[in-house]
C-alpha atoms as a PDB file:
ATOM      1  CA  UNK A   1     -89.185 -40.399 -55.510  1.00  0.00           C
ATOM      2  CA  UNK A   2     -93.168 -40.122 -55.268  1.00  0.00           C
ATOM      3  CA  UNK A   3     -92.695 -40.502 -51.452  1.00  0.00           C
ATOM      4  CA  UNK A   4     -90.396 -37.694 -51.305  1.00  0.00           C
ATOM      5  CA  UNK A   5     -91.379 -35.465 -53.883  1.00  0.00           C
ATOM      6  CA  UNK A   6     -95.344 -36.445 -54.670  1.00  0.00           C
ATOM      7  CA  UNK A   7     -97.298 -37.574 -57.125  1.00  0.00           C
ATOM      8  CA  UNK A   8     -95.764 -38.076 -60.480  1.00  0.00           C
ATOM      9  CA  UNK A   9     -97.367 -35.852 -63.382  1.00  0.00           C
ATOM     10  CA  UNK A  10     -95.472 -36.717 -66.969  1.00  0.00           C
ATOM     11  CA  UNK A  11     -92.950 -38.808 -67.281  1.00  0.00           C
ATOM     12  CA  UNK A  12     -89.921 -38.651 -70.106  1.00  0.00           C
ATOM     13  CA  UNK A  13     -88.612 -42.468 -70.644  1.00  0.00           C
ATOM     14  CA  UNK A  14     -85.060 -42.931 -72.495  1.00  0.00           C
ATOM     15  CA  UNK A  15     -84.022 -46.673 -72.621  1.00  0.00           C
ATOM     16  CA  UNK A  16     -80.998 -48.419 -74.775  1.00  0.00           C
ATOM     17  CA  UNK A  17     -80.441 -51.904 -75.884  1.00  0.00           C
ATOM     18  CA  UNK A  18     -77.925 -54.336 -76.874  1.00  0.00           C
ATOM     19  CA  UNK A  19     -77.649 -57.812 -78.657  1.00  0.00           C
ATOM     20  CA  UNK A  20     -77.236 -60.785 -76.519  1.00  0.00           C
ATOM     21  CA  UNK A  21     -76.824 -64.722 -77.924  1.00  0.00           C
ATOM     22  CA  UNK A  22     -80.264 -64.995 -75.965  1.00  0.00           C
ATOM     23  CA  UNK A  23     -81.398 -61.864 -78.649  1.00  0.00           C
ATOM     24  CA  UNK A  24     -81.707 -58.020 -77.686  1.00  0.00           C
ATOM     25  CA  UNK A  25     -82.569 -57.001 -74.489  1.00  0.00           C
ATOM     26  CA  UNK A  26     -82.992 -53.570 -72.252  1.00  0.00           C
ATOM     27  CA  UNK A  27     -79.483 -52.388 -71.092  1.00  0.00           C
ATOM     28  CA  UNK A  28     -80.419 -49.014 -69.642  1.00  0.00           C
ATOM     29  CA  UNK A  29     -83.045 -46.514 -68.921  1.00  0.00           C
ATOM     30  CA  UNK A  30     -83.202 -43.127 -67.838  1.00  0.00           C
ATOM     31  CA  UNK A  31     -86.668 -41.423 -66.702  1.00  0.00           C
ATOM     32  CA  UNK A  32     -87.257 -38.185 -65.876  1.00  0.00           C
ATOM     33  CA  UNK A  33     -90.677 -37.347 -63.973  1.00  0.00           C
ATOM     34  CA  UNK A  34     -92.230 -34.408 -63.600  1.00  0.00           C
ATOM     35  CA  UNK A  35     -94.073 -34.364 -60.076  1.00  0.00           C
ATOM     36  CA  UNK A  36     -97.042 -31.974 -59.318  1.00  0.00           C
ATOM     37  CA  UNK A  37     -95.354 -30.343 -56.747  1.00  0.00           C
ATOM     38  CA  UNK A  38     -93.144 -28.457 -59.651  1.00  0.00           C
ATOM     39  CA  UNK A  39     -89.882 -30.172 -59.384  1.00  0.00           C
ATOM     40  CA  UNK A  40     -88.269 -32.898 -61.412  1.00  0.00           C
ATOM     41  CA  UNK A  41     -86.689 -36.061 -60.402  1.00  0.00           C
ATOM     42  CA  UNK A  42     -84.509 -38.133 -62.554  1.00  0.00           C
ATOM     43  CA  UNK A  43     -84.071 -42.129 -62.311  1.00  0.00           C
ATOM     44  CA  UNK A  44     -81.713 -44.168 -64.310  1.00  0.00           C
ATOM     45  CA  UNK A  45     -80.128 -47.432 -64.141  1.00  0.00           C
ATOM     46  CA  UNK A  46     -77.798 -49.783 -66.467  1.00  0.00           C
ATOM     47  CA  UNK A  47     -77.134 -53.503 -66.725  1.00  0.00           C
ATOM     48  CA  UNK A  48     -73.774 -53.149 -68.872  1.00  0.00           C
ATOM     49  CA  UNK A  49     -71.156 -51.393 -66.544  1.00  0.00           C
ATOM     50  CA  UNK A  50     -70.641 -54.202 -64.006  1.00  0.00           C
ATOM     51  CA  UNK A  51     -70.975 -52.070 -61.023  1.00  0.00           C
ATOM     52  CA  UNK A  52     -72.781 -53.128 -58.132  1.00  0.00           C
ATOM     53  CA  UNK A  53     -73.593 -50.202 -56.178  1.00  0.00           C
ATOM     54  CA  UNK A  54     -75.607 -47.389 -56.755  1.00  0.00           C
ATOM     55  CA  UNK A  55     -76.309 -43.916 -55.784  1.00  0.00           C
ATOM     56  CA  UNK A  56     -78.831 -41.648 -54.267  1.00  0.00           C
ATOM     57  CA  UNK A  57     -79.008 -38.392 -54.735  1.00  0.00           C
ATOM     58  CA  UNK A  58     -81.427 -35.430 -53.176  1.00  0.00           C
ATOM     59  CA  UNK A  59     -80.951 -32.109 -53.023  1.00  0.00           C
ATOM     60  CA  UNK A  60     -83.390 -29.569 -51.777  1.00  0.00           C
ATOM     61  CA  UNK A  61     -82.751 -25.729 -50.693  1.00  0.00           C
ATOM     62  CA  UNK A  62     -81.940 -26.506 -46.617  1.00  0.00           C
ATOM     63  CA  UNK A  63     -78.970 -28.736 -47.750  1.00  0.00           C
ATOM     64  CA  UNK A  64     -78.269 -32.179 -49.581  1.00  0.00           C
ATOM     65  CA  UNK A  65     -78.408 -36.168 -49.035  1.00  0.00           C
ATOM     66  CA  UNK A  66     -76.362 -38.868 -51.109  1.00  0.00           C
ATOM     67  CA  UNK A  67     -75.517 -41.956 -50.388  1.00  0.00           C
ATOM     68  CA  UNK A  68     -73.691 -44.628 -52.289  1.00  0.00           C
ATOM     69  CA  UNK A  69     -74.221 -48.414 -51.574  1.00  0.00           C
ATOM     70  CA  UNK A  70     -75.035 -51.580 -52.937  1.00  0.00           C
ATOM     71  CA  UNK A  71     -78.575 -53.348 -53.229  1.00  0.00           C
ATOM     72  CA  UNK A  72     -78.535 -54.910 -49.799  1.00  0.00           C
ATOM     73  CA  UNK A  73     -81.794 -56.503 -50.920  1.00  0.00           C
ATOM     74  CA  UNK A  74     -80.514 -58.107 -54.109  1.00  0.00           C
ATOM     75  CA  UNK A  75     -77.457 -59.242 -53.010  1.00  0.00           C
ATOM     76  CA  UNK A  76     -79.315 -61.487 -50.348  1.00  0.00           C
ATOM     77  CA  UNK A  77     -81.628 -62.908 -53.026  1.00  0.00           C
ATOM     78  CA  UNK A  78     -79.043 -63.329 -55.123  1.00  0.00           C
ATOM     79  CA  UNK A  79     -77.475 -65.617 -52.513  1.00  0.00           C
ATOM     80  CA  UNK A  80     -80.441 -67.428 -51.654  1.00  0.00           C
ATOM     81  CA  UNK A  81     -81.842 -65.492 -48.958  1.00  0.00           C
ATOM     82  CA  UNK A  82     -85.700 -64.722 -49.421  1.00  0.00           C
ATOM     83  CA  UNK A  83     -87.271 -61.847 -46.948  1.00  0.00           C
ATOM     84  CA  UNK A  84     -90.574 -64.306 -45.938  1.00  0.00           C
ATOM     85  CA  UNK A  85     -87.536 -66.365 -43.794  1.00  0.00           C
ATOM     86  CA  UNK A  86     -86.324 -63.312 -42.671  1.00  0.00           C
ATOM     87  CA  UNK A  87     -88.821 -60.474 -42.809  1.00  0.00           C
ATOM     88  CA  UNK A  88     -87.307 -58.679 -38.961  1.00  0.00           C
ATOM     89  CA  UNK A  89     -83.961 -58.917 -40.163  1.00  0.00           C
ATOM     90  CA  UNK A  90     -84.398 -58.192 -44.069  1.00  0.00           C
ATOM     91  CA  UNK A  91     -83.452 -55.346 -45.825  1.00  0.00           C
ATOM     92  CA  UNK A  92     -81.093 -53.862 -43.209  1.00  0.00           C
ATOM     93  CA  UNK A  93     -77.226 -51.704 -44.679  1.00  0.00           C
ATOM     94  CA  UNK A  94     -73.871 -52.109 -43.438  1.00  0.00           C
ATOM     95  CA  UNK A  95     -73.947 -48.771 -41.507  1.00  0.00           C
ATOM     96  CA  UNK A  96     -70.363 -48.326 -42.752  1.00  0.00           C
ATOM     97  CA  UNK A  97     -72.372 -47.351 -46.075  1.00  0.00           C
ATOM     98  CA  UNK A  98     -74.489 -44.459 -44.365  1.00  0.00           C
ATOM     99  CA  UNK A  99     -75.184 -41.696 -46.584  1.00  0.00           C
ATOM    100  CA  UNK A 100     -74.175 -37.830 -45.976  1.00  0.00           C
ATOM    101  CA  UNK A 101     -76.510 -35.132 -44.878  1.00  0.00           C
ATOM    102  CA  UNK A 102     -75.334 -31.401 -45.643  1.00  0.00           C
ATOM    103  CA  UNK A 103     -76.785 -28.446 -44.353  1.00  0.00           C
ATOM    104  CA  UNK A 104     -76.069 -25.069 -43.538  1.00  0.00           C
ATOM    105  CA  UNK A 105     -75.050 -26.323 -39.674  1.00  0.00           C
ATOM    106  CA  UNK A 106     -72.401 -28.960 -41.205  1.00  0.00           C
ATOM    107  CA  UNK A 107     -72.567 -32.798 -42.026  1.00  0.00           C
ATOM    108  CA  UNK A 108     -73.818 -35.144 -41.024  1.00  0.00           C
ATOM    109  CA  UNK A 109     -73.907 -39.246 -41.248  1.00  0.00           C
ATOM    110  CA  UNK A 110     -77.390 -40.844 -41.328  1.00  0.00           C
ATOM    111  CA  UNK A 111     -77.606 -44.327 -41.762  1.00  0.00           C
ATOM    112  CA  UNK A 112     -80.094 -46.156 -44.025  1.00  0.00           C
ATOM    113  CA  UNK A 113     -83.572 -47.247 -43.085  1.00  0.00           C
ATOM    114  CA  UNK A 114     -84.884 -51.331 -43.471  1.00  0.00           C
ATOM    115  CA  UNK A 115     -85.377 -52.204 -47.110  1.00  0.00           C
ATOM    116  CA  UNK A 116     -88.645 -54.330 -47.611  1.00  0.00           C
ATOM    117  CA  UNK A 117     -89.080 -55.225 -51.327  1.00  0.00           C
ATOM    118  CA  UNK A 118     -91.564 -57.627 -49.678  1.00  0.00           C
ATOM    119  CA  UNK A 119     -93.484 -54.675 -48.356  1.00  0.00           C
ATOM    120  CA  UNK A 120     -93.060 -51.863 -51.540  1.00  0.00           C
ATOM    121  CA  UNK A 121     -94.411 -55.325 -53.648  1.00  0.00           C
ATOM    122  CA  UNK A 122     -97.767 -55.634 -51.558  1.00  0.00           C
ATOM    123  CA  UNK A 123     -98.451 -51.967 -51.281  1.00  0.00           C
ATOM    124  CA  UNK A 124     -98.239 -51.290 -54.756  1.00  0.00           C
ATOM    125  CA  UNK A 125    -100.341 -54.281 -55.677  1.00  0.00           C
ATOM    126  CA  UNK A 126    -102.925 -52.490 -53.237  1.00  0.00           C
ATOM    127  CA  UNK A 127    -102.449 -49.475 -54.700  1.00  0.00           C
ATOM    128  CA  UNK A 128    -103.157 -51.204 -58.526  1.00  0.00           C
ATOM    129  CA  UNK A 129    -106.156 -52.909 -57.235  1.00  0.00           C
ATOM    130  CA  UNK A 130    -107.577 -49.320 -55.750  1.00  0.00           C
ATOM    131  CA  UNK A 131    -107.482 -50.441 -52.006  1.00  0.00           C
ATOM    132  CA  UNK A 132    -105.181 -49.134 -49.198  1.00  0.00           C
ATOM    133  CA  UNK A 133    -104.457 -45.266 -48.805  1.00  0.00           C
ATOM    134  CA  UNK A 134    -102.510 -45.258 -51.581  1.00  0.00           C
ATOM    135  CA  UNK A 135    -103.465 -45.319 -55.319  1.00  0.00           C
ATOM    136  CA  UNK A 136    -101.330 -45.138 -58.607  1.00  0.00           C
ATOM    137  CA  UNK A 137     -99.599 -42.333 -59.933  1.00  0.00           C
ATOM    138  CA  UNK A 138    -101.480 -40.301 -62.483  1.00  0.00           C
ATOM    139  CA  UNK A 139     -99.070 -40.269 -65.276  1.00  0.00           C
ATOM    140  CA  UNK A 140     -98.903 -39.581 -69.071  1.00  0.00           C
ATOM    141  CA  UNK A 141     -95.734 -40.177 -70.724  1.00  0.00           C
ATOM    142  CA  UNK A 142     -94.676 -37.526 -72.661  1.00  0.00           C
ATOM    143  CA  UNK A 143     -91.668 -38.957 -74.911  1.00  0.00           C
ATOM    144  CA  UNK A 144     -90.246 -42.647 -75.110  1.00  0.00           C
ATOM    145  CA  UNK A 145     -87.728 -43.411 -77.291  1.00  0.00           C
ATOM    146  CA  UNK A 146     -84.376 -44.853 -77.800  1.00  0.00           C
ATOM    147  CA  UNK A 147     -80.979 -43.674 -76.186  1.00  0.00           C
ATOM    148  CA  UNK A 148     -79.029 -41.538 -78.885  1.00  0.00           C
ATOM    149  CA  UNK A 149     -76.671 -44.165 -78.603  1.00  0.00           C
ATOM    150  CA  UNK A 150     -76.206 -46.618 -81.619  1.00  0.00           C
ATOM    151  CA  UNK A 151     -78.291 -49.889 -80.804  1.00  0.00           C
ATOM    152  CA  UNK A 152     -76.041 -53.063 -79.716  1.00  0.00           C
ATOM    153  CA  UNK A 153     -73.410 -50.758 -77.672  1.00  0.00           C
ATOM    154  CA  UNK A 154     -73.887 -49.379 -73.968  1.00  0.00           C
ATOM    155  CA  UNK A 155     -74.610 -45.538 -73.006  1.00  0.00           C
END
């Protein structure tokens, strides 16, 4: 979202957890983050619903994007794959899964760009060590607490 929408000003962190055998651990979050441009984004993400896929959503005032897909990146690593074998070839959707554009002229499908975990990984370490063109957000969280949810059951 910081790519899209610029740098992050305050962020609002919600996050839930449950009991495991192996003890409690985080089951959800949900951020929402102020950007200095004036508009608000909002992330979010659960372990406890057993979907694999997720969903992108952007709208602006000249129309809308979303997409729904899996974690292309995840899945590979998940069966064995690493993206140092296969850096030209890493990262890439089915294009089945492009994503719908909608503007005031109509839709329109537009596939998915190459994922590079490998890539996001060393920039930000950059960023975090001051080098590069890019530096880190400037962010104050505003509120962090708990999901209003009872602790041990999902959101």
């Amino acid at each position: 979202m910081m790519w899209l929408l610029g740098p992050v000003s305050s962020v609002h962190a919600q996050w839930d957890e449950v009991e495991l055998p192996a003890g409690r651990t985080d089951a959800a979050f949900v951020l929402s983050l102020r950007h200095d441009s004036g508009v608000t984004s909002c992330v979010s993400s659960t372990k406890l619903t057993h979907l694999r896929e997720r969903t992108l959503r952007a709208y602006g005032s000249a129309g809308s994007y979303v997409v729904t897909s899996a974690d292309v990146q995840a899945e590979a690593v998940a069966a064995g794959r690493h993206p140092a074998e296969e850096r030209a070839g890493w990262g890439f959707d089915d294009p089945s899964r492009a994503g719908l554009l909608r503007t005031a002229a109509g839709e329109e499908r537009v596939p998915s760009v190459q994922g590079d975990y490998a890539a996001f990984y060393e920039q930000f370490a950059r960023a975090c060590a001051g080098e590069g063109p890019h530096r880190p957000p400037r962010t104050r969280v505003s509120r962090c607490s708990p999901c209003s949810t009872p602790r041990g059951r999902a959101p």
